[in-house]
C-alpha atoms as a PDB file:
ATOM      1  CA  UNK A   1    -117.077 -21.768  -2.309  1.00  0.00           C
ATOM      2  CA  UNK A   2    -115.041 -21.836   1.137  1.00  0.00           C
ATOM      3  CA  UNK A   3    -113.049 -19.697   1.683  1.00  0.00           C
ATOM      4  CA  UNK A   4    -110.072 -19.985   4.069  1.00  0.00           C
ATOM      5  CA  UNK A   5    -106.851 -18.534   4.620  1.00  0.00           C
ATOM      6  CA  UNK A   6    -103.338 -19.754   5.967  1.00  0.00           C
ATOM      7  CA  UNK A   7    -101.606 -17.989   9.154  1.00  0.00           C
ATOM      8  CA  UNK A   8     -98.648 -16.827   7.281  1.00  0.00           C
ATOM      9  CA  UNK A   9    -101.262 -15.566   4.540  1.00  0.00           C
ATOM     10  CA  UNK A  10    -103.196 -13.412   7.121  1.00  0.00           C
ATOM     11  CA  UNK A  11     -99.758 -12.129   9.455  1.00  0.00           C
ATOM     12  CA  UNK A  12     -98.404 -10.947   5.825  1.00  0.00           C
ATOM     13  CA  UNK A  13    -101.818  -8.894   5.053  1.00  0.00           C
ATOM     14  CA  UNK A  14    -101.398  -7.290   8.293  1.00  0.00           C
ATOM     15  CA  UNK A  15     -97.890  -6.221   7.832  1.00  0.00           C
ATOM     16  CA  UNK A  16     -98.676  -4.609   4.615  1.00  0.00           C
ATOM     17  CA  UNK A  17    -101.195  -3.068   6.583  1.00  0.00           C
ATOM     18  CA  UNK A  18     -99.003  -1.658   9.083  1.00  0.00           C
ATOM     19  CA  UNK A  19     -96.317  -0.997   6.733  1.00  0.00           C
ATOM     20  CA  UNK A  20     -94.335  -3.256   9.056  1.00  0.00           C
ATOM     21  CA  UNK A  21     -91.294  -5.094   7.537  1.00  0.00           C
ATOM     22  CA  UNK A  22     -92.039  -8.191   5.837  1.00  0.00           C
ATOM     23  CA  UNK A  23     -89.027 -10.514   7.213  1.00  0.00           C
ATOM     24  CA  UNK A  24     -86.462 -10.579   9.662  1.00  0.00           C
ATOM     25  CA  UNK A  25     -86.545  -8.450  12.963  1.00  0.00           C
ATOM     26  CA  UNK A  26     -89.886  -9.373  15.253  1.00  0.00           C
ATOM     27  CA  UNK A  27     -90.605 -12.618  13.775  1.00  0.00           C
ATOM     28  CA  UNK A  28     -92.185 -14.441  16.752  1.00  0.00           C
ATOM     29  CA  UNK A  29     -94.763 -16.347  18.270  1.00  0.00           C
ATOM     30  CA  UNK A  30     -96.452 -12.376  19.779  1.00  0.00           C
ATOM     31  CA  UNK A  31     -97.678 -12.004  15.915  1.00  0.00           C
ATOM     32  CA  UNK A  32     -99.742 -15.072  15.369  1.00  0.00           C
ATOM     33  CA  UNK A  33    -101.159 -14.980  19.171  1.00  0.00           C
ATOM     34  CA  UNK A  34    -101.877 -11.602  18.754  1.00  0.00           C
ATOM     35  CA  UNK A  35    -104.046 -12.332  15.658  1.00  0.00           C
ATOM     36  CA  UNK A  36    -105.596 -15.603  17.116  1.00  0.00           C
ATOM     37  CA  UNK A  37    -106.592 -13.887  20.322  1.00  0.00           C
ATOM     38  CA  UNK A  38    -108.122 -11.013  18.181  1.00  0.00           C
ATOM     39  CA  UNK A  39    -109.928 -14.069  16.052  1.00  0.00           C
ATOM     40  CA  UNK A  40    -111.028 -15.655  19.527  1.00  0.00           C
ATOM     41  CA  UNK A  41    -112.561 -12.737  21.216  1.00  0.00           C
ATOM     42  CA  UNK A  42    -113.927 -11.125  18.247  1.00  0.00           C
ATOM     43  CA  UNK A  43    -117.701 -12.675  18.626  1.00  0.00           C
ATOM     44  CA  UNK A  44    -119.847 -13.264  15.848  1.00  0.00           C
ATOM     45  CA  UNK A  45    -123.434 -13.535  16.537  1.00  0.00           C
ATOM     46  CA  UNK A  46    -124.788 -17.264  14.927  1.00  0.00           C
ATOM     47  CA  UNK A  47    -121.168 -17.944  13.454  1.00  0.00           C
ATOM     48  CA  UNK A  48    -117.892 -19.067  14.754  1.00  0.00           C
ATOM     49  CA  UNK A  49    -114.135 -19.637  13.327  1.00  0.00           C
ATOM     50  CA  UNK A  50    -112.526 -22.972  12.472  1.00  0.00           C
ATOM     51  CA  UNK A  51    -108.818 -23.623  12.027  1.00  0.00           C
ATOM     52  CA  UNK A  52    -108.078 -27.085  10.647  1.00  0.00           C
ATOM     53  CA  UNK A  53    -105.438 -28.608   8.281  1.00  0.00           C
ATOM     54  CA  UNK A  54    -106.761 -28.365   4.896  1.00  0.00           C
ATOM     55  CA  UNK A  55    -106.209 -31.694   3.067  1.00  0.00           C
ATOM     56  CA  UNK A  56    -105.599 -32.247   0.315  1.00  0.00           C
ATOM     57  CA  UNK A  57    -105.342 -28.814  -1.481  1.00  0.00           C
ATOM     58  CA  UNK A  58    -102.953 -26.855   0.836  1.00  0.00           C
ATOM     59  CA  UNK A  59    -100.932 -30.451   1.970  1.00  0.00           C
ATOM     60  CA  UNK A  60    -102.561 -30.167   5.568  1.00  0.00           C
ATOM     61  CA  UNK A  61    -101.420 -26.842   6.433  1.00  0.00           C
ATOM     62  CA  UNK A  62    -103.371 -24.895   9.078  1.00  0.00           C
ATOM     63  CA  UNK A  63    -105.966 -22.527   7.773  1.00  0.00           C
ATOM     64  CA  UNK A  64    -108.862 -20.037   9.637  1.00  0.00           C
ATOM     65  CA  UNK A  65    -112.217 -20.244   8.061  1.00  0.00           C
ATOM     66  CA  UNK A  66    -115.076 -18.028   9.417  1.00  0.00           C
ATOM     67  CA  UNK A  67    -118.503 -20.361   9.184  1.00  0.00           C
ATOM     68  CA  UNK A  68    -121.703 -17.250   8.858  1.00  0.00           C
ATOM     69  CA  UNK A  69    -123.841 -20.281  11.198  1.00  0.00           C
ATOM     70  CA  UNK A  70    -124.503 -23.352  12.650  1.00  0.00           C
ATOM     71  CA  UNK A  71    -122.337 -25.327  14.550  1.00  0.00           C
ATOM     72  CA  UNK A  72    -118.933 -26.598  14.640  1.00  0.00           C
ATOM     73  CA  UNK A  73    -118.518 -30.499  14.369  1.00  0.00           C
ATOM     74  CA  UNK A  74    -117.791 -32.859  17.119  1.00  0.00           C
ATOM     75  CA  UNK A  75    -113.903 -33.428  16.161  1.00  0.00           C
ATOM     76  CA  UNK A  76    -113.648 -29.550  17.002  1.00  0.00           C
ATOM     77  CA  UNK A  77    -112.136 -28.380  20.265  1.00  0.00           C
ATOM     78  CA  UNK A  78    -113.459 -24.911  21.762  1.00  0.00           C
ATOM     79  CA  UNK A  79    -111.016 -22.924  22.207  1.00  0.00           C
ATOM     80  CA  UNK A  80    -112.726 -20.298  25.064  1.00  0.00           C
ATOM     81  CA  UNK A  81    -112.041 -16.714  25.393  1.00  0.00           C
ATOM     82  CA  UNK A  82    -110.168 -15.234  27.927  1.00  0.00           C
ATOM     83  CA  UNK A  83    -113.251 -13.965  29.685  1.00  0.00           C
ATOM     84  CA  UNK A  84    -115.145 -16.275  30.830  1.00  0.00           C
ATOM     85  CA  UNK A  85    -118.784 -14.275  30.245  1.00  0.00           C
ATOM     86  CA  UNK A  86    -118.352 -14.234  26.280  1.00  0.00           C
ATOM     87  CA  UNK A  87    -119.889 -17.289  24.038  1.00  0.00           C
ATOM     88  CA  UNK A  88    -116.671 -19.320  22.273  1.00  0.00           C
ATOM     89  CA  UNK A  89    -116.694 -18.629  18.771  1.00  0.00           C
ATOM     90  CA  UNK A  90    -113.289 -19.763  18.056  1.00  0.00           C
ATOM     91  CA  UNK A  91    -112.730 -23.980  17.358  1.00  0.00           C
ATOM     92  CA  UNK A  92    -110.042 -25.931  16.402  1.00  0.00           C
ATOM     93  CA  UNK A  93    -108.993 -29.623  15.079  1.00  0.00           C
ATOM     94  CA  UNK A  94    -106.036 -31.153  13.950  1.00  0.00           C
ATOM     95  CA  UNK A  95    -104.314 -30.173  17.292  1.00  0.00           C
ATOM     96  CA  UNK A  96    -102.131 -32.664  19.855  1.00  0.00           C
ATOM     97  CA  UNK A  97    -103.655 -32.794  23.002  1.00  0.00           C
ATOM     98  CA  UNK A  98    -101.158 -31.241  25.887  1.00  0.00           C
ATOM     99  CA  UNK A  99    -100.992 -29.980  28.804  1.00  0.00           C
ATOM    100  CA  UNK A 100    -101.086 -26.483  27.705  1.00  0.00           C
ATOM    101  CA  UNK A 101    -104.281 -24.526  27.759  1.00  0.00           C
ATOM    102  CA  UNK A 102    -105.960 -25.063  24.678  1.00  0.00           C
ATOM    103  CA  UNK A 103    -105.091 -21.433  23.455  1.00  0.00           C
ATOM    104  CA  UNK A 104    -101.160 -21.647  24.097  1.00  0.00           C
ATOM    105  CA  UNK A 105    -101.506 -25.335  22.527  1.00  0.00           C
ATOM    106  CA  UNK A 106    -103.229 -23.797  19.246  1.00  0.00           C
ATOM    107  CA  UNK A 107    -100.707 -21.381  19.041  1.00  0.00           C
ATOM    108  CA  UNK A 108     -97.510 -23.343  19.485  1.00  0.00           C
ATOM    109  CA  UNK A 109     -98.423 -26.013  16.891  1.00  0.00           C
ATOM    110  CA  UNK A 110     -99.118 -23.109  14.325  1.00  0.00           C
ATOM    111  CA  UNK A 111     -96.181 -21.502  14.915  1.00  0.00           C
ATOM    112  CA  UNK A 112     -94.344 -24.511  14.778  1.00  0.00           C
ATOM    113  CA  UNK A 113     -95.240 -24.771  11.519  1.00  0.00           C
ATOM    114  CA  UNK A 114     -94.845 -21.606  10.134  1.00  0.00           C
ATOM    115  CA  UNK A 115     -92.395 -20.057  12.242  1.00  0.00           C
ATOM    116  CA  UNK A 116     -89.573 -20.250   9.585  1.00  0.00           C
ATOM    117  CA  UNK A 117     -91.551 -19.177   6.353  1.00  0.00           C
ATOM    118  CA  UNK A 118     -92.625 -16.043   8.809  1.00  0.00           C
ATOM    119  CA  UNK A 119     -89.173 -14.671   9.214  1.00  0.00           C
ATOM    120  CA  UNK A 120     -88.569 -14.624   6.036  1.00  0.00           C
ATOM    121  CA  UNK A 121     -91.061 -13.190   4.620  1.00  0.00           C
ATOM    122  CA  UNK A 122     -92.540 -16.216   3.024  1.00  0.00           C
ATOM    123  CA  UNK A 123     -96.316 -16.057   3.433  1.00  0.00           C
ATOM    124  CA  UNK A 124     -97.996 -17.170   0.390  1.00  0.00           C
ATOM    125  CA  UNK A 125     -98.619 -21.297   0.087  1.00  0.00           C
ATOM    126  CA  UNK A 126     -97.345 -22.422  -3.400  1.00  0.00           C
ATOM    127  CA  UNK A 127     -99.399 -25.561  -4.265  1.00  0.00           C
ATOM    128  CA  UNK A 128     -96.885 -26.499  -6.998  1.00  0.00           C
ATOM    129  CA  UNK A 129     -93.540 -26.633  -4.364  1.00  0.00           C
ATOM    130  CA  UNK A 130     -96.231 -27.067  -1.586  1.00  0.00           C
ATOM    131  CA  UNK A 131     -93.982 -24.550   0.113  1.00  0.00           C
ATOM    132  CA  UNK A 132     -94.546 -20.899   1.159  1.00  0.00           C
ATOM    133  CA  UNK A 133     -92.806 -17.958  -0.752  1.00  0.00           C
ATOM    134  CA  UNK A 134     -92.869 -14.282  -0.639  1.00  0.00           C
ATOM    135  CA  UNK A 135     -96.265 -12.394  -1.946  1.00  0.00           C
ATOM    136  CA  UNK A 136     -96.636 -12.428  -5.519  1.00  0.00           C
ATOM    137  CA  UNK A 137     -97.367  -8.829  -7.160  1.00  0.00           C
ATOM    138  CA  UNK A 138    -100.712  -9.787  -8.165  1.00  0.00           C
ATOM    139  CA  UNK A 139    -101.803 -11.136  -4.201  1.00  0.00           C
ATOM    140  CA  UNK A 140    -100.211  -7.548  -3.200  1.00  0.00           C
ATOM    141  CA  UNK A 141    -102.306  -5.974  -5.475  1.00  0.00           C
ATOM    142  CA  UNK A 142    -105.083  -7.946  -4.104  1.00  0.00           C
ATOM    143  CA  UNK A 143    -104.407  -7.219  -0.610  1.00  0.00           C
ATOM    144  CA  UNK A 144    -104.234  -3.417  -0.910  1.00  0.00           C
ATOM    145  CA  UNK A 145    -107.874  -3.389  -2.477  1.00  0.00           C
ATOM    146  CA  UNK A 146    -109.218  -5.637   0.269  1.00  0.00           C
ATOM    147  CA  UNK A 147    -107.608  -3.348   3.311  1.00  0.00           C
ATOM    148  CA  UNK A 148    -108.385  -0.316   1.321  1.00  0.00           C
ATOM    149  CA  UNK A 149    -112.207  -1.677   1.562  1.00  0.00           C
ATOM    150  CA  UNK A 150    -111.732  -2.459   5.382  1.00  0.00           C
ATOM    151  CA  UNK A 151    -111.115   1.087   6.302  1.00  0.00           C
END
């Protein structure tokens, strides 16, 4: 099984994890390239990160999938760290070509996307309404055990 999660998913986690508040105030794009330049310089020795659209289950929304090895597929776009010594482990499809650097370019389509849901506290991707909604009990429950295991 492949597991992936959406941006809103993963900016949610973290503000549970900081005990941040979950809609509102501080909703901007400083979150999500905050997390994506943690995901690109974070390296990962024989494995890299994807973020794609996931089609059909999640109606093409964006997702980040760590891959344990091999290599990323020709319709993927490196997206290089900031340093230019480390290896890229970060790569990206489904993104418009601009004239942006391909960092700022990943993270204005994402948060183009999701910017709304975000600040309000809608993080969660409902399949059914193919819309996102606050966390469900159950995923907070779920949440707390995984960043209780991460410390």
């Amino acid at each position: 099984m492949h597991e992936a999660l959406t941006f809103p998913f993963l900016i949610g986690a973290l503000r549970r994890a900081r005990h941040a508040p979950m809609s509102g105030q501080g909703a901007d794009i400083t979150e999500l390239r905050d997390l994506l330049e943690s995901v690109r310089d974070y390296e990962t020795p024989g494995g890299y990160r994807s973020i794609y659209r996931c089609r059909p289950k999640l109606n093409g929304e964006f997702v980040l999938r760590h891959i344990p090895n091999g290599k990323p597929g020709n319709d993927f776009n490196a997206v290089p760290p900031e340093k230019k010594s480390g290896s890229c482990n970060l790569f990206a499809k489904d993104i418009e070509q601009s004239s942006e650097p391909p960092f700022d370019s990943l993270a204005n389509a994402i948060w183009n996307e999701i910017g709304i849901a975000v600040s309000k506290g809608q993080f969660s991707y409902d399949e059914n309404t193919k819309a996102y909604r606050p966390f469900t009990a159950n995923e907070e429950k779920w949440i707390d055990i995984a960043l209780a295991g991460s410390t």
